[in-house]
Structures are given as C-alpha cells and as structure tokens.
Protein backbone atom coordinates (compact mmCIF):
# COMPACT_ATOMS: atom_id res chain seq x y z
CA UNK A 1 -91.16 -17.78 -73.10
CA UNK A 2 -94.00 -15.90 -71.24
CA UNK A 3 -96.79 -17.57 -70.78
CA UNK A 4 -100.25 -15.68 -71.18
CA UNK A 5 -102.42 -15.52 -68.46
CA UNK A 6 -105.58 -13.98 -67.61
CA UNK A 7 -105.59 -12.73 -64.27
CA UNK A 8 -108.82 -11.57 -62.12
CA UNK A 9 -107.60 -8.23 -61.29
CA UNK A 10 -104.57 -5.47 -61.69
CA UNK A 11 -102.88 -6.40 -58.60
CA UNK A 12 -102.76 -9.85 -59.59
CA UNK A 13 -100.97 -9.24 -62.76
CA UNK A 14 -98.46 -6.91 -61.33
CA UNK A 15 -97.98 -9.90 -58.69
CA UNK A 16 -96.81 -12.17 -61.72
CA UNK A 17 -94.81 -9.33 -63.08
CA UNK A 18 -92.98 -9.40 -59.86
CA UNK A 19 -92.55 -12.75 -59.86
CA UNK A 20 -91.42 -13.15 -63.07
CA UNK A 21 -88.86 -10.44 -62.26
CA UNK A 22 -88.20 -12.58 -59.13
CA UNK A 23 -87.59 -16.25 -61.05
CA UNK A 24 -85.45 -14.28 -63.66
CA UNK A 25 -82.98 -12.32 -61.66
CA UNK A 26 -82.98 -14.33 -58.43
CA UNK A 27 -83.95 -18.12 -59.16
CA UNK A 28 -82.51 -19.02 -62.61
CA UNK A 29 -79.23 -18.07 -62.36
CA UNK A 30 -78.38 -19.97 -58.98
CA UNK A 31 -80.75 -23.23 -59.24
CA UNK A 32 -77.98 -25.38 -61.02
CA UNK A 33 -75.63 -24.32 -58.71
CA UNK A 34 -77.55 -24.46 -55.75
CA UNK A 35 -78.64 -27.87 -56.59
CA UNK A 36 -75.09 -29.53 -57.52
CA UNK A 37 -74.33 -27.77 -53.87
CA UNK A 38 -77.06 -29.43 -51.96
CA UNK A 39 -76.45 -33.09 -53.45
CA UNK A 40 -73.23 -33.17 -52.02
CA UNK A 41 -73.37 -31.06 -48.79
CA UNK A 42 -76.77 -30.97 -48.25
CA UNK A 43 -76.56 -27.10 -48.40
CA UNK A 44 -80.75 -25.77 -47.84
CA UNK A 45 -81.56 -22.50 -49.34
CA UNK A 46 -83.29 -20.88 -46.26
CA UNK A 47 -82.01 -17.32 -48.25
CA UNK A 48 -84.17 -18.15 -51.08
CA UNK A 49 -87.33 -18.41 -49.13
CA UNK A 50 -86.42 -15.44 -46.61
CA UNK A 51 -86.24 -13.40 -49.85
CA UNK A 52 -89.45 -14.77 -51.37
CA UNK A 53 -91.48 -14.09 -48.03
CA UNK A 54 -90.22 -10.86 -48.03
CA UNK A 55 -91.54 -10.26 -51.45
CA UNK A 56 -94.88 -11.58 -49.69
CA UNK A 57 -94.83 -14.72 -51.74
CA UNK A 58 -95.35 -17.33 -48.54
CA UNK A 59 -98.66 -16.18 -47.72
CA UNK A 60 -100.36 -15.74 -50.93
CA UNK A 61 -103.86 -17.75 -50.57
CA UNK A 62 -104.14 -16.07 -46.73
CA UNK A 63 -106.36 -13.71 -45.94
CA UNK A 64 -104.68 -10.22 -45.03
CA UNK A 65 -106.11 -10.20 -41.79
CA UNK A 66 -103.67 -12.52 -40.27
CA UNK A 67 -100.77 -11.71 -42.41
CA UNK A 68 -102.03 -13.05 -45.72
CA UNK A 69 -102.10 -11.70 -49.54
CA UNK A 70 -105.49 -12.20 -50.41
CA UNK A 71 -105.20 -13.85 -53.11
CA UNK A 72 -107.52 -16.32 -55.20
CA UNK A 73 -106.15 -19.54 -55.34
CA UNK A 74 -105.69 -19.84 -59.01
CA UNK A 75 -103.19 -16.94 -58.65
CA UNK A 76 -101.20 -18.32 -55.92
CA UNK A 77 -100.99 -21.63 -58.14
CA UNK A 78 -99.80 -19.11 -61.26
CA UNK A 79 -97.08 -17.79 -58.93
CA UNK A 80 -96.02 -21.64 -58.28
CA UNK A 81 -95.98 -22.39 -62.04
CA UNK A 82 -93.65 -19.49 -62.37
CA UNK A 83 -91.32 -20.11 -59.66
CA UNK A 84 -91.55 -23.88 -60.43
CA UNK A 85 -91.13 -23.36 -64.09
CA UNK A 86 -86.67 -22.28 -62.91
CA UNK A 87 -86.38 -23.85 -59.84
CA UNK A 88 -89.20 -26.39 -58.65
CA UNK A 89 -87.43 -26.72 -54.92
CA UNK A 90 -88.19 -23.31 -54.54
CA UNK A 91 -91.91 -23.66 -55.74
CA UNK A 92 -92.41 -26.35 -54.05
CA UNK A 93 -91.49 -24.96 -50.89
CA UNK A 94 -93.77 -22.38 -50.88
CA UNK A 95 -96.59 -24.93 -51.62
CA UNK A 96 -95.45 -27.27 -48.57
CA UNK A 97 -95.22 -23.91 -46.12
CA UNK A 98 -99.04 -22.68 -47.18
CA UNK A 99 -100.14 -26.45 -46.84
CA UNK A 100 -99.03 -26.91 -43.27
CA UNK A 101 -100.90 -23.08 -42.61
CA UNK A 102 -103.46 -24.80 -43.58
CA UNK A 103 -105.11 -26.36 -40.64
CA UNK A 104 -105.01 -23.99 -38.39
CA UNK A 105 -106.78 -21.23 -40.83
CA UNK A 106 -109.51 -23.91 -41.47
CA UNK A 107 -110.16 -25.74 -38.50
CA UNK A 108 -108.10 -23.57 -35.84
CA UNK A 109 -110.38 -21.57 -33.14
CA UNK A 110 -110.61 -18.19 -33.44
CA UNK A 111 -107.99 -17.43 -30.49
CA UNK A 112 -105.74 -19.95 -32.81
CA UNK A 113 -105.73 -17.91 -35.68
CA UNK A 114 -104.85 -14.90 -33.64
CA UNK A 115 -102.28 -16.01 -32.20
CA UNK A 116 -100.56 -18.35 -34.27
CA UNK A 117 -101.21 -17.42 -38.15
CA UNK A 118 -99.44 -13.91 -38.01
CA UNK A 119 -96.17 -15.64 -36.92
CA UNK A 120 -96.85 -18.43 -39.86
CA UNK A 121 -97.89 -16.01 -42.98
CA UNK A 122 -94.93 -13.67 -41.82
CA UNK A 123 -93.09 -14.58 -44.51
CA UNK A 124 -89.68 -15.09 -42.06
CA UNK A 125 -90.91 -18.55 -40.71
CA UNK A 126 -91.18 -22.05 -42.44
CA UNK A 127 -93.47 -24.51 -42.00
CA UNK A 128 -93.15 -28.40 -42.46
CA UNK A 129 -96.17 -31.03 -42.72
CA UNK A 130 -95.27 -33.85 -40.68
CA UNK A 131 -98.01 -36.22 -42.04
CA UNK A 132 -96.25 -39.46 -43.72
CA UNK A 133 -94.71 -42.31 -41.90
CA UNK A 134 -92.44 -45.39 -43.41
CA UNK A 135 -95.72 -47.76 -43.05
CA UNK A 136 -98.06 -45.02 -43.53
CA UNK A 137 -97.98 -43.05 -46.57
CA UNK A 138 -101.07 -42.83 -48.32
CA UNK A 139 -102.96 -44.89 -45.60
CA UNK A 140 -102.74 -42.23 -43.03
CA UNK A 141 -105.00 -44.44 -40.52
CA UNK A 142 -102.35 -46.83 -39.75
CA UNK A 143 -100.15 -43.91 -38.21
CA UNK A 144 -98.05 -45.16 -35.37
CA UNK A 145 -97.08 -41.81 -33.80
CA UNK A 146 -99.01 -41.35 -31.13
CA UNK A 147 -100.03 -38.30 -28.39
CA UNK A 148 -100.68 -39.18 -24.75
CA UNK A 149 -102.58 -36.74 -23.35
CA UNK A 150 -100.97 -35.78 -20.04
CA UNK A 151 -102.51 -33.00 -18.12
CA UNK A 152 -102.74 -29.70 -19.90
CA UNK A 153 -100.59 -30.93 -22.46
CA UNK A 154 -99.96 -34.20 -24.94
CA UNK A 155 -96.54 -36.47 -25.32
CA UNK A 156 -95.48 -37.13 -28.64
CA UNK A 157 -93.48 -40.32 -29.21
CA UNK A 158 -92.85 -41.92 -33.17
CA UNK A 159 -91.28 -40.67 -36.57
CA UNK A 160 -92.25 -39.50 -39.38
CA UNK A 161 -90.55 -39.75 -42.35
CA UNK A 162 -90.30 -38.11 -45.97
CA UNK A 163 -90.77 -34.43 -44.09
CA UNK A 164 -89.82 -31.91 -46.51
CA UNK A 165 -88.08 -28.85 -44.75
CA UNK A 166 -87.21 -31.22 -41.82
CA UNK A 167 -84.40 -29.88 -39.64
CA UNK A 168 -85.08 -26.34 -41.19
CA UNK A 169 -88.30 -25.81 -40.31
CA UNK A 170 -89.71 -23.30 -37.54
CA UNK A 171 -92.52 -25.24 -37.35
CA UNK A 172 -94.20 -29.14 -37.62
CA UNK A 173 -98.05 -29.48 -38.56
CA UNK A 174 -98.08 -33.13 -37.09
CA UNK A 175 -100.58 -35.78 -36.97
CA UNK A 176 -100.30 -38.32 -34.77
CA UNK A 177 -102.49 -41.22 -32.90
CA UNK A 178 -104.37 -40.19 -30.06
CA UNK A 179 -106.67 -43.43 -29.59
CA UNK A 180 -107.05 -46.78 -31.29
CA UNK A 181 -110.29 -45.70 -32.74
CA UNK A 182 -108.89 -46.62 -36.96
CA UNK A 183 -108.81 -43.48 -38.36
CA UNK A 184 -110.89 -41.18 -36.31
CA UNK A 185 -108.30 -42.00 -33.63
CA UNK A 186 -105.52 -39.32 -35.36
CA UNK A 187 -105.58 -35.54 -34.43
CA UNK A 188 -103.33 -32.64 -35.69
CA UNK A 189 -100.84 -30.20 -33.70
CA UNK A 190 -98.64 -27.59 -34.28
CA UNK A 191 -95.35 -28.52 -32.79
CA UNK A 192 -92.61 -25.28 -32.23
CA UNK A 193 -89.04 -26.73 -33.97
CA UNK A 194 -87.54 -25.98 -30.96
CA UNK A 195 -89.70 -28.18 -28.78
CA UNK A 196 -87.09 -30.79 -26.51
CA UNK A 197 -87.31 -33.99 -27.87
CA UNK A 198 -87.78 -33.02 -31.60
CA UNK A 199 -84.79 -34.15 -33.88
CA UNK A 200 -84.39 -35.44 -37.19
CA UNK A 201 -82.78 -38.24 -39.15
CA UNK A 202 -79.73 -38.01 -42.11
CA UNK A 203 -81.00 -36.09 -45.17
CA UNK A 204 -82.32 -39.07 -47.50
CA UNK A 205 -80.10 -39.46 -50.54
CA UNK A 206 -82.52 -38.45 -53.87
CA UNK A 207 -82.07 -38.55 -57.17
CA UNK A 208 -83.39 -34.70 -57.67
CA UNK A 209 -85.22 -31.82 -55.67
CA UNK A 210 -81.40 -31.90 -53.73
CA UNK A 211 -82.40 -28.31 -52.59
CA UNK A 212 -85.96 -29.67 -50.80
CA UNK A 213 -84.18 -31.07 -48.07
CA UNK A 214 -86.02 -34.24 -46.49
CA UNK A 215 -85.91 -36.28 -43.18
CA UNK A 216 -87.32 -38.08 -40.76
CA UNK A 217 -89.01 -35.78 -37.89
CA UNK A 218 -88.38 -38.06 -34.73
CA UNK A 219 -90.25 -37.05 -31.67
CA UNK A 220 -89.14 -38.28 -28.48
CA UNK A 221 -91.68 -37.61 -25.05
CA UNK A 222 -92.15 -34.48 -27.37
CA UNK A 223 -94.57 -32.30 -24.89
CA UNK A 224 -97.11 -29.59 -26.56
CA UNK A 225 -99.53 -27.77 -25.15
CA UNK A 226 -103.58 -28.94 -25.75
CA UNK A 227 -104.06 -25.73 -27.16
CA UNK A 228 -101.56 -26.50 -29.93
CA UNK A 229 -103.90 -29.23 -30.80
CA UNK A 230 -105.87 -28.24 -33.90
CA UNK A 231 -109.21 -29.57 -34.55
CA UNK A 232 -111.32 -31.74 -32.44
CA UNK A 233 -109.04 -34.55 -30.85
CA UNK A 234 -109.64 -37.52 -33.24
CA UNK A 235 -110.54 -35.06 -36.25
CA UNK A 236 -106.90 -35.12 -37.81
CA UNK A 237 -107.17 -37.59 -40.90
CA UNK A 238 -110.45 -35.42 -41.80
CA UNK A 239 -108.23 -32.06 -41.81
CA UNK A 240 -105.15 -34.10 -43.40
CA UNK A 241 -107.14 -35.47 -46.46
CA UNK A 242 -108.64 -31.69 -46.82
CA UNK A 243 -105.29 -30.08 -46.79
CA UNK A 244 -104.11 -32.49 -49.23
CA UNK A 245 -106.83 -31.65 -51.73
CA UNK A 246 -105.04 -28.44 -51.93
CA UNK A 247 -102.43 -29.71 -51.79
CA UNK A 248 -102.22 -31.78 -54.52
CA UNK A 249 -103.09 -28.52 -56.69
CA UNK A 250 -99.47 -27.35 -55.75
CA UNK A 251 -98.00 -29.90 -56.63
CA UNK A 252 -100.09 -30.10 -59.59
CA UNK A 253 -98.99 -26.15 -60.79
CA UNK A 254 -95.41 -26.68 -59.69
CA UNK A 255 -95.16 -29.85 -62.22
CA UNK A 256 -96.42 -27.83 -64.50
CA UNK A 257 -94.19 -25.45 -64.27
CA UNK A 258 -91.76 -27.56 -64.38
CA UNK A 259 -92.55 -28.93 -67.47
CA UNK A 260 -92.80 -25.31 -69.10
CA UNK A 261 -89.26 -24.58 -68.20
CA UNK A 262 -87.95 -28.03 -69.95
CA UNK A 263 -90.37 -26.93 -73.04
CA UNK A 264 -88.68 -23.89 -73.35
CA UNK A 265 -85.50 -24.97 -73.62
CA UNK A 266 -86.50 -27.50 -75.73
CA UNK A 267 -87.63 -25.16 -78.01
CA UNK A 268 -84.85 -22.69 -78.08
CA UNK A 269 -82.64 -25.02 -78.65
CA UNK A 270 -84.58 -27.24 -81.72
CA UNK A 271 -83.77 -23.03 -83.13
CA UNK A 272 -80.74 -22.66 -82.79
CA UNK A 273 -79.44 -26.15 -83.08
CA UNK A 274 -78.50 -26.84 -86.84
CA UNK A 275 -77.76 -30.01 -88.76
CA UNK A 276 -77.11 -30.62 -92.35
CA UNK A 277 -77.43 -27.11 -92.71
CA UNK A 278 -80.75 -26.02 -90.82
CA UNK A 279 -81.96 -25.84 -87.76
CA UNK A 280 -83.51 -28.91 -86.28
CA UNK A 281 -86.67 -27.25 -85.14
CA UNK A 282 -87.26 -27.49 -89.41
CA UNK A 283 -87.74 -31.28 -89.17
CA UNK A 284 -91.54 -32.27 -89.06
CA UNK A 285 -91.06 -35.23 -86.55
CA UNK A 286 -89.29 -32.83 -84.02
CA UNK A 287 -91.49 -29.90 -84.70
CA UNK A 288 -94.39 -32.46 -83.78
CA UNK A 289 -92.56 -33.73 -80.51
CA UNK A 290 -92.49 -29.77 -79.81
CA UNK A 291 -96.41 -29.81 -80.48
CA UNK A 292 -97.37 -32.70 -78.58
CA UNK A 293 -95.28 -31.11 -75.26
CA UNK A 294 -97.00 -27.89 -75.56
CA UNK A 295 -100.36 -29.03 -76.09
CA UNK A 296 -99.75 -31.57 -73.04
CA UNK A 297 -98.97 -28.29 -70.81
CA UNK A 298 -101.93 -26.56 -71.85
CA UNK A 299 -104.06 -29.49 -70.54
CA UNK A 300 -102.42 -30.19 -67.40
CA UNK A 301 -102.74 -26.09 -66.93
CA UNK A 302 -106.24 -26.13 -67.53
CA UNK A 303 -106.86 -28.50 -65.04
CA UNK A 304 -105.68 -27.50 -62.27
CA UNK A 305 -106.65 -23.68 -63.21
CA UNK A 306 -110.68 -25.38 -63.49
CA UNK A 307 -110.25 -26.90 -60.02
CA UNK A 308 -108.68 -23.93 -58.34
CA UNK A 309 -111.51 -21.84 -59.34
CA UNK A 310 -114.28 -24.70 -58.31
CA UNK A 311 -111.95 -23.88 -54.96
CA UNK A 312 -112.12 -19.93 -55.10
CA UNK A 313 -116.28 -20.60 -55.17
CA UNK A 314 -116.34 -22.58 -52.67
CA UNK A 315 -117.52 -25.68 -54.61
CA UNK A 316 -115.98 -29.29 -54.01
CA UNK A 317 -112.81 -29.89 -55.74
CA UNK A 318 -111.55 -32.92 -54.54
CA UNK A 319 -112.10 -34.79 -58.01
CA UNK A 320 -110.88 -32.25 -60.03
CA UNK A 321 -107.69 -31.82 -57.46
CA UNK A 322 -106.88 -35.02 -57.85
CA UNK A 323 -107.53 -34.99 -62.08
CA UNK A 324 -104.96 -32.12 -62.12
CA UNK A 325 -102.71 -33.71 -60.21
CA UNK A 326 -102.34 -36.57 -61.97
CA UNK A 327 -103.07 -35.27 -65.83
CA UNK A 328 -100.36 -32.01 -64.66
CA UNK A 329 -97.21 -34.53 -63.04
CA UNK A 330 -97.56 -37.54 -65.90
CA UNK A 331 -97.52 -34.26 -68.44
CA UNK A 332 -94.01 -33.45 -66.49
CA UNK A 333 -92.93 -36.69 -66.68
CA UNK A 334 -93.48 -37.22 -70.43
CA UNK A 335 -92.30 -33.57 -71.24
CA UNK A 336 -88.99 -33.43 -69.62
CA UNK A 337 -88.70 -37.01 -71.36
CA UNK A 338 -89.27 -35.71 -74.76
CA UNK A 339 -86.75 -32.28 -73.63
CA UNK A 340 -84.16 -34.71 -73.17
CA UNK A 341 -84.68 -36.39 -76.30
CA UNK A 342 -85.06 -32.66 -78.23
CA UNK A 343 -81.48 -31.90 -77.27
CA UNK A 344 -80.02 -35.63 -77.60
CA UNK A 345 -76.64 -36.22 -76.04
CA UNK A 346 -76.50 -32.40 -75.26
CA UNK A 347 -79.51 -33.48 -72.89
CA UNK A 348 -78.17 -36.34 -71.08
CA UNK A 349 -75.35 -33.68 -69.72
CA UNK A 350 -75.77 -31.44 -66.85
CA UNK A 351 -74.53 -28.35 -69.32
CA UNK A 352 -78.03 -28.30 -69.68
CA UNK A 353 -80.84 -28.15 -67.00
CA UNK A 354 -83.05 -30.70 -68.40
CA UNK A 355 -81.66 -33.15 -66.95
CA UNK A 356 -82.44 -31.82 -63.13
CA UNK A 357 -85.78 -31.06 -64.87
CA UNK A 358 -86.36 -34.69 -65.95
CA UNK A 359 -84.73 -36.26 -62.33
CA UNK A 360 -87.33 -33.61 -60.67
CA UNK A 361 -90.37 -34.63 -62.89
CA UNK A 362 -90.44 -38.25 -61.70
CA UNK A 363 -90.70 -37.12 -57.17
CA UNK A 364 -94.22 -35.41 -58.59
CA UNK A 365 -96.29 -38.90 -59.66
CA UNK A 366 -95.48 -39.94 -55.58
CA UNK A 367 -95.84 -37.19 -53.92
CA UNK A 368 -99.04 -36.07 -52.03
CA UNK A 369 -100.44 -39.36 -53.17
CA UNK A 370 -99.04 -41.43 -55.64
CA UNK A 371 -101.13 -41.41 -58.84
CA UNK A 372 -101.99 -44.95 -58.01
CA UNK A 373 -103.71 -43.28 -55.21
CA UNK A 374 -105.07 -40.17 -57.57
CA UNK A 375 -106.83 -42.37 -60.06
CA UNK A 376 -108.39 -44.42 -57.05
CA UNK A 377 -109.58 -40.95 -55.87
CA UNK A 378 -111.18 -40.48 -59.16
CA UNK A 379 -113.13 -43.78 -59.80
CA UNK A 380 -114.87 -43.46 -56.54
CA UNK A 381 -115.54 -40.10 -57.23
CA UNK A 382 -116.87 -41.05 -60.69
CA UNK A 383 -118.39 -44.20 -59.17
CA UNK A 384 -120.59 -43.11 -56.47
CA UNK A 385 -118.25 -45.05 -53.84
C-alpha cells in the first residue's frame, strides 16, 4: 500500500513516482530470488545499482554541480524507504555509496570536489566506507590501520572488516592511523579499488542482507597519493562521526521501509486469509497487532523525517539522528516479528518474504552503531555530557 507523503516540491513527487515505478517493476519481483542466489554463491547485484544510478538514484542528496540531484535530504531518505520497503540490500546500498561521498563533499578542498565527486555521483561507480575494524567498531580511536606518510604519498598497512560492497566497490573511503595521538591521530582517504595491495577476505556468512555483500578490505603497503587524503591529517574520526550522523538516518529510513513492506503483507494477508469462515483480519486481537505495527511505523517515520529536516536547515541533528535510528530499527525488529506471527506457519516459510524481512530487521539495531551505542549518544546529548 502507498504510503502518503508530502513532498517539498513537483519534482520531488514525480521522483517517488519513479521510484515507486522502479521498486515495483524492477526490485520486487527479483529480491527473493536474488537473495536465495547470493546466500549460496555469493552472487552481488552490481545490475541493480547500475540501473538505479542511471535512473539518478545514487546521487540524490548531491548538489548538481558535481553530478548530484539536488535533493533535500528528507527526500533522498523517502526514496530509501521505498526501495528499502522490497528489497532493503538495494536501499541500503544506495545509503552506504552517498555515505562514503560524503567526506569529500564536506571536508574535501575545492580542487577535491572537482575532480573526484563527478566520477563518485556518476551513478556508474560504487563506493564502500572502510571505517570498522574487528577491535574497533564503535570505538573508532583504537583503529589499528595505519598510513605512513612516505614522500608525496602515504602506505596503508591493516584490515578492516564488516565493509559492505567490499570486493565490488570502485572505491574505499578509509580511515586509518596516522599518529599515536588517541583519536585525533586517524585521518580519512579515498583509496581507487584498483590500488596494488588492496584485496579482500571470504564473504562473511550472514543470516540476511545475502545481496549486501561484506568483507574484510585488507591493505597491504597500499600507496595513495597525499592528495587523496581528505581532511586535515589527524581530522578523520571528526569527519567519520559526522558522516555517521547521516548515516544513521539511512539506515534509520531503510528499516523503516523495511518494516512497511512486512506490514503490508501482513495486512493483505490477515484479508484474505479465512478461518472458521472469515477472514482473520475480523478478529480484534489480530486487527490490534495490525494497529500497533502501523502506528509503530508512523513513529519511527516521523523521526527520522524531523531530523532530516533539522539537517536540510542546517541545524544540529546528531540527537535526533541517533533517536531515529534507534526508535526506526527496534520498530523493524518488532514489526517483522509481529508479520511473522500475522501469517503463522505460512510465515516461518520462505513462500513468503517475511521471513528475509524479519532475518534483515535484526543487521539494523548493529549497524552504524549498535543501539547500545545510540542510546549512549542520546543521554549525553540529553545530559549535558
């Protein structure tokens, strides 16, 4: 079912059209498939995001000088929600490519931008957002990858692990160590995939999201040029945490999403699903179960719709970033819980896609901070800490 939305202008509501058209025709009908495909060959669906760049869906939040849409924030979250909401690989994607643009648009010089964002918002490459590390997940100041500056360029050495797109990426936005100075000792480059001495470990074995392929990035005397470096040297956990603000709203629409898709399924099938001699979606208990997951994806929407716009005016968001994350990917979690339990044993089966939806909702409380991590966020927002 449709949902309503109120968009800022014309051209952002035939966007949604067109993406609607898009999850419909293109993404629905192949995301079981392509899933059950990936598990067991690890199969990536580079197609799916050649096709959804050239629909100019990999650049949304950019500016159209270098390539961008132009579009508000909250509209490029919408578009996730809709993608998200038939195939959250795919929507995900798209938020992990626009993260890892991220750091050049904002902290790149202006030569930077010029010559490196055109190639990223063209809609043909794909970025990846080499950030995490086995011992160093959310604390990103105990990073052990470091760069050695050598000349007019730095060494890479280390791994990184949990890298979504790894191996199919054109690109790495990686932070690593470039002094033993805690965390303002970490800086940020943009490393070409084809750079000798990048390679990657054996796709990790999940439980969902088989189509986000992950990995460890392994650098190995990995040499880039200083004016790949982003940022100050020793300013990378600053731009990380920033990027992540946003990036957290991604992840926030995309679980929501998500959770729309499992509610409307839900809710077609309490219809047409009879017992003793009426449908099920007639009993008051399951009518109320149908309620509660609606009303929980109107909140989580709301959320991350408030803090995209505190975003859009240029206000600080972090808070409410990491609110909607965590209201928006519990929702998920509880909603494709209660899907299952709509369509009983018919759920537990893969005849139906909530189950992917339900194995999917659980990756969103851990990723880009656990919600651990969101809620301690929160109370020192709250708190004055």
């Amino acid at each position: 079912m449709p949902v309503e939305r109120l968009m800022p202008t014309d051209e952002s509501a035939d966007l949604i059209d067109l993406v609607r058209e898009i999850t419909e025709k293109e993404l629905r009908p192949r995301a079981d498939a392509s899933e059950a495909a990936a598990e067991k060959s690890d199969a990536f669906p580079r197609d799916v995001f050649r096709m959804l760049g050239q629909a100019g869906l990999m650049s949304l939040p950019y500016p159209e000088e270098f390539g961008g849409a132009g579009q508000p924030f909250e509209v490029y979250l919408q578009v996730l929600e809709e993608l998200s909401s038939a195939w959250m690989a795919a929507g995900l994607g798209i938020s992990v490519h626009t993260l890892t643009c991220y750091p050049v648009f904002t902290y790149g010089t202006d030569e930077q931008k010029a010559d490196l964002l055109p190639d990223m918002l063209s809609g043909e490459t794909l970025g990846a957002y080499a950030l995490s590390e086995t011992q160093a997940g959310s604390d990103i100041a105990s990073m052990t990858t470091r760069a050695r500056r050598d000349g007019d360029d730095y060494v890479i050495n280390g791994k990184k692990a949990w890298i979504s797109h790894a191996g199919h990426a054109d690109f790495y936005t990686t932070f690593a160590r470039t002094s033993d100075d805690g965390g303002r000792g970490v800086s940020c480059f943009i490393v070409p995939a084809d750079t000798p001495g990048l390679s990657f470990g054996a796709p990790e074995r999940k439980m969902g999201l088989h189509g986000d392929t992950v990995r460890e990035v392994i650098y190995e005397d990995v040499r880039v040029p200083a004016s790949r470096r982003i940022g100050e040297e020793g300013q990378g956990v600053p731009i990380a945490l920033a990027g992540l603000d946003s990036g957290r709203l991604g992840i926030a629409a995309g679980a929501t999403g998500l959770a729309q898709g499992a509610l409307d399924l839900a809710a077609l099938y309490a219809v047409e699903r009879e017992q003793f001699g009426r449908p099920i979606a007639s009993n008051q208990g399951l009518a109320f179960v149908i309620a509660d997951m609606a009303a929980a994806i109107g909140a989580a929407r709301a959320t991350y719709l408030h803090a995209a716009r505190l975003r859009d005016a240029g206000r600080s968001f972090s808070k409410e970033a990491a609110i909607a994350k965590l209201v928006a990917t519990d929702a998920a979690m509880k909603v494709t819980t209660d899907a299952v339990q709509v369509l009983g044993g018919a759920g537990y089966t893969q005849d139906f896609p909530v189950e992917r939806y339900f194995r999917e909702a659980k990756v969103t409380q851990i990723f880009e901070g656990t919600n651990q991590i969101q809620r301690l966020v929160i109370s020192r927002h709250v708190l004055g800490r």
